[in-house]
Every structure is written in structure tokens, then in C-alpha cells.
Protein backbone atom coordinates (compact mmCIF):
# COMPACT_ATOMS: atom_id res chain seq x y z
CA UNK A 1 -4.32 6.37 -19.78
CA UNK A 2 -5.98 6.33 -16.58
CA UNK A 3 -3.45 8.47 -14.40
CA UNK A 4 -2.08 10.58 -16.85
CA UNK A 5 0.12 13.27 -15.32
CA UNK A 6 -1.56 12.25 -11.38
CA UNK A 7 1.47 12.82 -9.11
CA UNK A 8 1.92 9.00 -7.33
CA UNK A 9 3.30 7.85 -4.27
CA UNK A 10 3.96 4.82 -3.74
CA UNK A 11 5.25 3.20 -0.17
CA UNK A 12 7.44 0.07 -0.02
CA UNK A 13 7.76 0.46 -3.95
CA UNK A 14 10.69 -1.25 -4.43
CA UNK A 15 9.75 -5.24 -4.47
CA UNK A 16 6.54 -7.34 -4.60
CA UNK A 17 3.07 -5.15 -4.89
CA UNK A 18 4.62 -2.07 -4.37
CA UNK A 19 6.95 -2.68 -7.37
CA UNK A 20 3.78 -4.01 -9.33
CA UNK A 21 1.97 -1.04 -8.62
CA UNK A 22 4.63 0.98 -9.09
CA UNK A 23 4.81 -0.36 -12.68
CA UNK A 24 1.43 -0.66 -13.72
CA UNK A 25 1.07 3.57 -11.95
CA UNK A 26 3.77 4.23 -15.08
CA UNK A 27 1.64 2.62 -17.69
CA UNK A 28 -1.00 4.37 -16.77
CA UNK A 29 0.70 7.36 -17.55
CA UNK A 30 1.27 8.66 -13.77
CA UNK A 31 4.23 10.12 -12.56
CA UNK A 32 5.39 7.66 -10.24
CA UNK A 33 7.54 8.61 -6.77
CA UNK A 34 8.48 5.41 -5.87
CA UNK A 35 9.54 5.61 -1.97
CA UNK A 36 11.41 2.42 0.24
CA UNK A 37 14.08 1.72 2.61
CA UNK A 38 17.13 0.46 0.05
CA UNK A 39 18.64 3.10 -2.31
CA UNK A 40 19.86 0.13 -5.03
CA UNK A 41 16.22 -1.02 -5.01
CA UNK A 42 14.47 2.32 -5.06
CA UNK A 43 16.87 3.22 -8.12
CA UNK A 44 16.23 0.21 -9.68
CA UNK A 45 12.15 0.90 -9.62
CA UNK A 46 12.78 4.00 -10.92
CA UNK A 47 14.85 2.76 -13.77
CA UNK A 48 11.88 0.26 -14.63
CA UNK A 49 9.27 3.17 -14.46
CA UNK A 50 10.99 5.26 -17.02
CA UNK A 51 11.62 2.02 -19.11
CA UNK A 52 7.62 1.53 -19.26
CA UNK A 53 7.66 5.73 -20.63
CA UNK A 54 6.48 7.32 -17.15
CA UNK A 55 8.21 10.23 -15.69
CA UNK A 56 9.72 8.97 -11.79
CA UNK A 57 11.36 9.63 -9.02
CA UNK A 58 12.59 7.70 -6.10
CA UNK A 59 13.28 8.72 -2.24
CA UNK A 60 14.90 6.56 0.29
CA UNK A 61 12.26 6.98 2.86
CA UNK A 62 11.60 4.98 6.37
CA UNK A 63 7.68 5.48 6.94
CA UNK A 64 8.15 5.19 10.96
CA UNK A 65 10.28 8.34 10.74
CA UNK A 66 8.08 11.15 10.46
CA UNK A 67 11.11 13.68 9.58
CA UNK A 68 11.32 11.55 6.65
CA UNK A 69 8.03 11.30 5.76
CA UNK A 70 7.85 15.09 5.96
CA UNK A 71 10.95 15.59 3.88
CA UNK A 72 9.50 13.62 1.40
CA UNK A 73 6.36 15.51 0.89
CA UNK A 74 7.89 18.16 0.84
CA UNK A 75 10.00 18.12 -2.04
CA UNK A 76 7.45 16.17 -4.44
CA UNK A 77 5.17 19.27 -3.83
CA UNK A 78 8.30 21.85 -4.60
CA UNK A 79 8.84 20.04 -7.50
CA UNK A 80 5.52 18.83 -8.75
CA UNK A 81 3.24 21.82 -7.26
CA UNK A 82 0.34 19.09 -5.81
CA UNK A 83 0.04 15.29 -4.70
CA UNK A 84 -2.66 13.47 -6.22
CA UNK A 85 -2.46 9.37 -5.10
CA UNK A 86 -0.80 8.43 -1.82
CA UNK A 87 -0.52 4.04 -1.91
CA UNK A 88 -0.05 3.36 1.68
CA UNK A 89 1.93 -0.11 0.71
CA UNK A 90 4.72 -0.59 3.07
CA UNK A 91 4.39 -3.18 5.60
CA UNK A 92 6.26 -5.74 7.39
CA UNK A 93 5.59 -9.20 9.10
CA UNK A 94 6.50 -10.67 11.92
CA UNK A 95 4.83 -13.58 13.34
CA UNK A 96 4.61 -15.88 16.49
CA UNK A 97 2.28 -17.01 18.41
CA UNK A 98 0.29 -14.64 21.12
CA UNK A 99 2.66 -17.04 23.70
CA UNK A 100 5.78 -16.36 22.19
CA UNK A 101 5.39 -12.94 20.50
CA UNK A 102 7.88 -10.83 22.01
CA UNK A 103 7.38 -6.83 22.75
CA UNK A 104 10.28 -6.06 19.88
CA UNK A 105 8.11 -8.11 17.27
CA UNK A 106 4.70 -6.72 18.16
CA UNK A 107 5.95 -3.10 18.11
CA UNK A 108 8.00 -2.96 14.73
CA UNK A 109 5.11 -4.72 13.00
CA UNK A 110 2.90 -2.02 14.30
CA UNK A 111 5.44 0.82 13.61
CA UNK A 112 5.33 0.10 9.74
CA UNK A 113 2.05 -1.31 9.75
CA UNK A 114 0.11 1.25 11.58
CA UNK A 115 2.12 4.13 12.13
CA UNK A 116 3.59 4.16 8.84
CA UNK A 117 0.23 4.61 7.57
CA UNK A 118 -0.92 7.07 9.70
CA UNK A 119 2.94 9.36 8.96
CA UNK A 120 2.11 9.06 5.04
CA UNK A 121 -1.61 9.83 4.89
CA UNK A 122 -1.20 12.86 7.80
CA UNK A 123 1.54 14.20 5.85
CA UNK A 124 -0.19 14.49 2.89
CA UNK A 125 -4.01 15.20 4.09
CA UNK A 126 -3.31 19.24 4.01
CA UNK A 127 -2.36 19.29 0.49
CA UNK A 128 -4.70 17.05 -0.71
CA UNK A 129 -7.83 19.35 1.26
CA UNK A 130 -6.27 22.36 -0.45
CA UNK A 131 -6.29 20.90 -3.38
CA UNK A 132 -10.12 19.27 -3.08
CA UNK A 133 -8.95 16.38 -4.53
CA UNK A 134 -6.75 13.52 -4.03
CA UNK A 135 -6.77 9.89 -3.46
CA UNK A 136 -4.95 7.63 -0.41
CA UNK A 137 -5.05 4.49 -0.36
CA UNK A 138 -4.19 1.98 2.22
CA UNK A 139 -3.04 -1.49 1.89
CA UNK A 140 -5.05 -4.14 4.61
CA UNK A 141 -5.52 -7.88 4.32
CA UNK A 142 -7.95 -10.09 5.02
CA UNK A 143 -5.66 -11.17 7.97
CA UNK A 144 -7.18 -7.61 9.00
CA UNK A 145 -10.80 -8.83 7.97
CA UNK A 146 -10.53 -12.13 9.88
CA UNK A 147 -7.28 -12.47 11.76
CA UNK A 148 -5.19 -15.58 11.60
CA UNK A 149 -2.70 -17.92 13.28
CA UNK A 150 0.64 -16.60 14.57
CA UNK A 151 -0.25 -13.05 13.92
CA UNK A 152 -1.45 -11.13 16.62
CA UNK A 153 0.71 -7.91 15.48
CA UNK A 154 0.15 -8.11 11.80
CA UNK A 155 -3.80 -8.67 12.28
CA UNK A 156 -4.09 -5.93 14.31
CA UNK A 157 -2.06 -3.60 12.22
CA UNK A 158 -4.59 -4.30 9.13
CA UNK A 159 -7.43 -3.99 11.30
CA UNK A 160 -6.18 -0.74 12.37
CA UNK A 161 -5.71 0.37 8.95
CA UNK A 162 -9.31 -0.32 7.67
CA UNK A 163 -9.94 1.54 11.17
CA UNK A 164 -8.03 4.17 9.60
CA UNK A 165 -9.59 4.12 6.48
CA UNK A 166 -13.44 4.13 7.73
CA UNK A 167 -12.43 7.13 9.84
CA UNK A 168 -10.48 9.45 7.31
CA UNK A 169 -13.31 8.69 4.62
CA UNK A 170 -15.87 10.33 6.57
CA UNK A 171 -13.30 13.26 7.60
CA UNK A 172 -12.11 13.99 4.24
CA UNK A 173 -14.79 13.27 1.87
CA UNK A 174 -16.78 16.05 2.46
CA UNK A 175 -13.20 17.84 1.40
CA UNK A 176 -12.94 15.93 -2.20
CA UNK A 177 -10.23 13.34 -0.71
CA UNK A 178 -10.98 9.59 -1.43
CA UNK A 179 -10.14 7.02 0.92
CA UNK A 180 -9.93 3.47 0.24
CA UNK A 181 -8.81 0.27 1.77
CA UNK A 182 -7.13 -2.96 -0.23
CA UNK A 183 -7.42 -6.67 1.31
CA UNK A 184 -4.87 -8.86 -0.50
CA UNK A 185 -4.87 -12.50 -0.17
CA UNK A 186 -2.55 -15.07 -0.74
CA UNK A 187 -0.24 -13.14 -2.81
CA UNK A 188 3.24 -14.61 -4.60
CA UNK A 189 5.49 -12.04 -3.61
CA UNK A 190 8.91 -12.01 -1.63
CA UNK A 191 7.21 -12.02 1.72
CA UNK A 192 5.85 -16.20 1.52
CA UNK A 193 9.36 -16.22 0.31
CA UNK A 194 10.26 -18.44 3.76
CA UNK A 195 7.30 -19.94 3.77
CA UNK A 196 7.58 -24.22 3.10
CA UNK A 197 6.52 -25.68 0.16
CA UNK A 198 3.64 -28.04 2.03
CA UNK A 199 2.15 -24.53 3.48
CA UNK A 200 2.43 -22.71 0.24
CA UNK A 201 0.24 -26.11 -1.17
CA UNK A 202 -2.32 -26.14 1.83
CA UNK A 203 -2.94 -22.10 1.17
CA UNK A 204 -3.67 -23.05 -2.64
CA UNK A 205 -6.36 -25.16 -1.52
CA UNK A 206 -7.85 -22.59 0.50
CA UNK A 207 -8.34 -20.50 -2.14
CA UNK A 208 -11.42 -20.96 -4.86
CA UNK A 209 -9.33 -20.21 -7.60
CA UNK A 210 -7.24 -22.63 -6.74
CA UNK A 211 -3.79 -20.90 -7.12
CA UNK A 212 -1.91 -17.51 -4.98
CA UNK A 213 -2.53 -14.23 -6.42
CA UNK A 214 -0.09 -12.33 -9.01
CA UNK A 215 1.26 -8.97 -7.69
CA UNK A 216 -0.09 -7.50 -10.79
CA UNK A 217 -3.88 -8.16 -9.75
CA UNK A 218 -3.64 -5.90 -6.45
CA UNK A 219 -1.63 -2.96 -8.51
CA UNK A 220 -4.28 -3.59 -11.10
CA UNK A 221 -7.47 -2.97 -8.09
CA UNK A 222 -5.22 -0.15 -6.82
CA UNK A 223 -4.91 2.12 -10.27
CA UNK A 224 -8.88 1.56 -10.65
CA UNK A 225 -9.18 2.85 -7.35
CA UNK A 226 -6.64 5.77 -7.98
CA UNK A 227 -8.49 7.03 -11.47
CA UNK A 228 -11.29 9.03 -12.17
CA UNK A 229 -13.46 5.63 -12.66
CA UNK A 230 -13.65 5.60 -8.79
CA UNK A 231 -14.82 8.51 -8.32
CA UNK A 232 -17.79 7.31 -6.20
CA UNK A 233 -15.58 4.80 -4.31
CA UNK A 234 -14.98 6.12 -0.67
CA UNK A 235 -14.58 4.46 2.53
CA UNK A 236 -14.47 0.84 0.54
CA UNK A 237 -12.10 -2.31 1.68
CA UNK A 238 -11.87 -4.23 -1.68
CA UNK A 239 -10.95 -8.11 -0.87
CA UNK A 240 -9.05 -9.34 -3.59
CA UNK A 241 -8.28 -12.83 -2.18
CA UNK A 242 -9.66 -15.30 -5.01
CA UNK A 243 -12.76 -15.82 -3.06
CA UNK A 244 -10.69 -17.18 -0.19
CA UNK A 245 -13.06 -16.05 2.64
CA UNK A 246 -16.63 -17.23 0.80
């Protein structure tokens, strides 16, 4: 197994990728600290990691809260001694157009988005340079490789994070921390759960493959990017998007 015994966690773990990665962290023999925002949810994760045999934990964290983040931290490294794989996964959307975006949208898409990301992967960054090894990785889009329609705050959040990523690659490389970026298309999860029918149809046809992505196929990129096998993978922003953008 390919992250046997690695000490996980996993933001926004509770639902959609997050839960996928989550799961497939377990079968790969990690164990799994699965961190969101609703205890029933972050229980139920839990319950579904030590179905598939992996030891887990859960934490009922908001990422914009730094206290929390902190806390967090905290105890996995009382209890586990070291923190192996941060997954930088929680994220929100938001979306209107630049015309009708109010301040209150634009700002809590870039408090999860953004600063969420930068909370997890600061709070983490002394143990893992102690350590001279760890792993964070951040989730983007290719909304954050090429913008789109209707979302100023969400494009700029994912733009930021492979900002982000570039930056702490250099900076903690040279200290035996990998840092990699993830750039999700189309994905079925609960977020296009609003979304119409007719769009869901036109994004299909966008997409080479001709269908959305499975959850399964991001946590899939992320554990490859967590193991050993990526060991020369730094500073990367893997598009898996069905070869939307050729």
C-alpha cells in the first residue's frame, strides 16, 4: 500500500473529492484525519475510513479560523508524533457576474479558497521542515488555469493557490517538503448539484472524453502525488480535466 502508516489530512473531507480522497487515503493504508465543517458528516467519513481497514480520525475544523487550524495540528502531532500529507481540499463557490458580485460573495470565496489554504499549509510547514519530509497538496482548477464566466472570486482563488504552490515549492524543497497543485475539471460531485440539466449537457460536450469526471479520479492523482512514487514531483499543477482545455 502506497501510504502505509503516512499521517493524512484531509480538508473538506466529508463529501465529494474530499470524501473520495479520504477513502481511497484509507486503502492505501494511511491514517486518515478527515477534517470539515459538519460533525454528522465528519463522523460519518470516519466511520467509512475504518470500514475500508484504515486507522482515522475526524476534527470539526473551519479552515478560515486559524485557532482552529492550529488546534488541529496540534493534537494530530500529540497523538501521532509527525504529519506527513496535508490535502488542501476545502473550497467553496460562489458565483456572479463581475457586475453583480457583491463584496460578501467575493470575500468568503476567497476566505476558504485562499486563506484556508494558506492557514493549513502554514500550520503545518514547521513540522513538516523538522521532519525533512512531508507532502501538501493543494486543490486548484482549471477555472484557476483559464478563468471562466461568473467567477471572478473562485478564479482568482485557484489562481492564487497555484501562486501558492509555485512559491512554497521553491521555499520548501530545498527542506524535503513536496508541493503540488491539482486542476480538476468538470467533476460530478455535490457542488454542480444546482447546476441545470441543459448546462450539465453543454459541459459534457466540452470535454474530450465526452462525460464529467468521477470523484475517484482526482483522489486517485492525489494519493500518487502523496506516495513515495512522486518523489521527484515538486512545484507541478496536474490538470485532470478529460482533456477539456486541448
Amino acid at each position: 500500500m502506497r501510504l502505509q502508516d503516512k499521517i493524512c489530512i484531509i480538508t473538506g473531507a466529508a463529501q465529494g473529492i474530499g470524501l473520495a480522497t479520504a477513502l481511497k487515503f484509507a486503502r492505501e493504508g494511511a491514517v486518515v484525519i478527515v477534517c470539515d465543517m459538519r460533525a454528522e458528516a465528519v463522523d460519518a467519513a470516519v466511520a467509512r475510513c475504518l470500514d475500508a481497514g484504515a486507522k482515522a480520525d475526524g476534527f470539526v475544523v473551519d479552515v478560515t479560523q486559524r485557532e482552529q487550524v492550529d488546534a488541529v495540528v496540534a493534537a494530530v502531532k500529540q497523538r501521532h508524533g509527525r504529519i506527513d500529507v496535508l490535502v488542501n481540499n476545502a473550497g467553496i463557490t460562489k458565483d456572479a457576474r463581475l457586475q453583480k458580485m457583491t463584496l460578501a460573495q467575493f470575500d468568503a470565496v476567497i476566505d476558504v479558497n485562499l486563506r484556508g489554504v494558506f492557514h493549513c499549509a502554514q500550520a503545518v510547514a514547521d513540522t513538516m521542515v523538522a521532519q525533512r519530509s512531508g507532502v501538501i497538496l493543494n486543490a486548484s482548477s482549471v477555472v484557476g488555469i483559464y478563468g471562466n464566466f461568473g467567477q471572478t472570486n473562485y478564479a482568482a482563488s485557484k489562481f492564487g493557490v497555484i501562486g501558492f504552490t509555485k512559491t512554497w515549492s521553491r521555499e520548501l524543497g530545498p527542506k524535503g517538503v513536496r508541493v503540488n497543485a491539482v486542476a480538476p475539471g468538470f467533476i460530478e460531485t455535490p457542488i454542480l448539484g444546482s447546476i441545470p440539466d441543459k448546462v450539465l449537457d453543454h459541459m459534457r460536450e466540452q470535454v474530450p472524453l465526452q462525460r464529467l469526471g468521477r470523484p475517484e479520479e482526482i483522489a486517485n492523482v492525489y494519493a500518487f502525488l502523496a506516495s513515495d512514487e512522486a518523489s521527484y514531483v515538486n512545484g507541478a499543477v496536474i490538470e485532470v480535466s478529460g482533456g477539456m482545455t486541448v
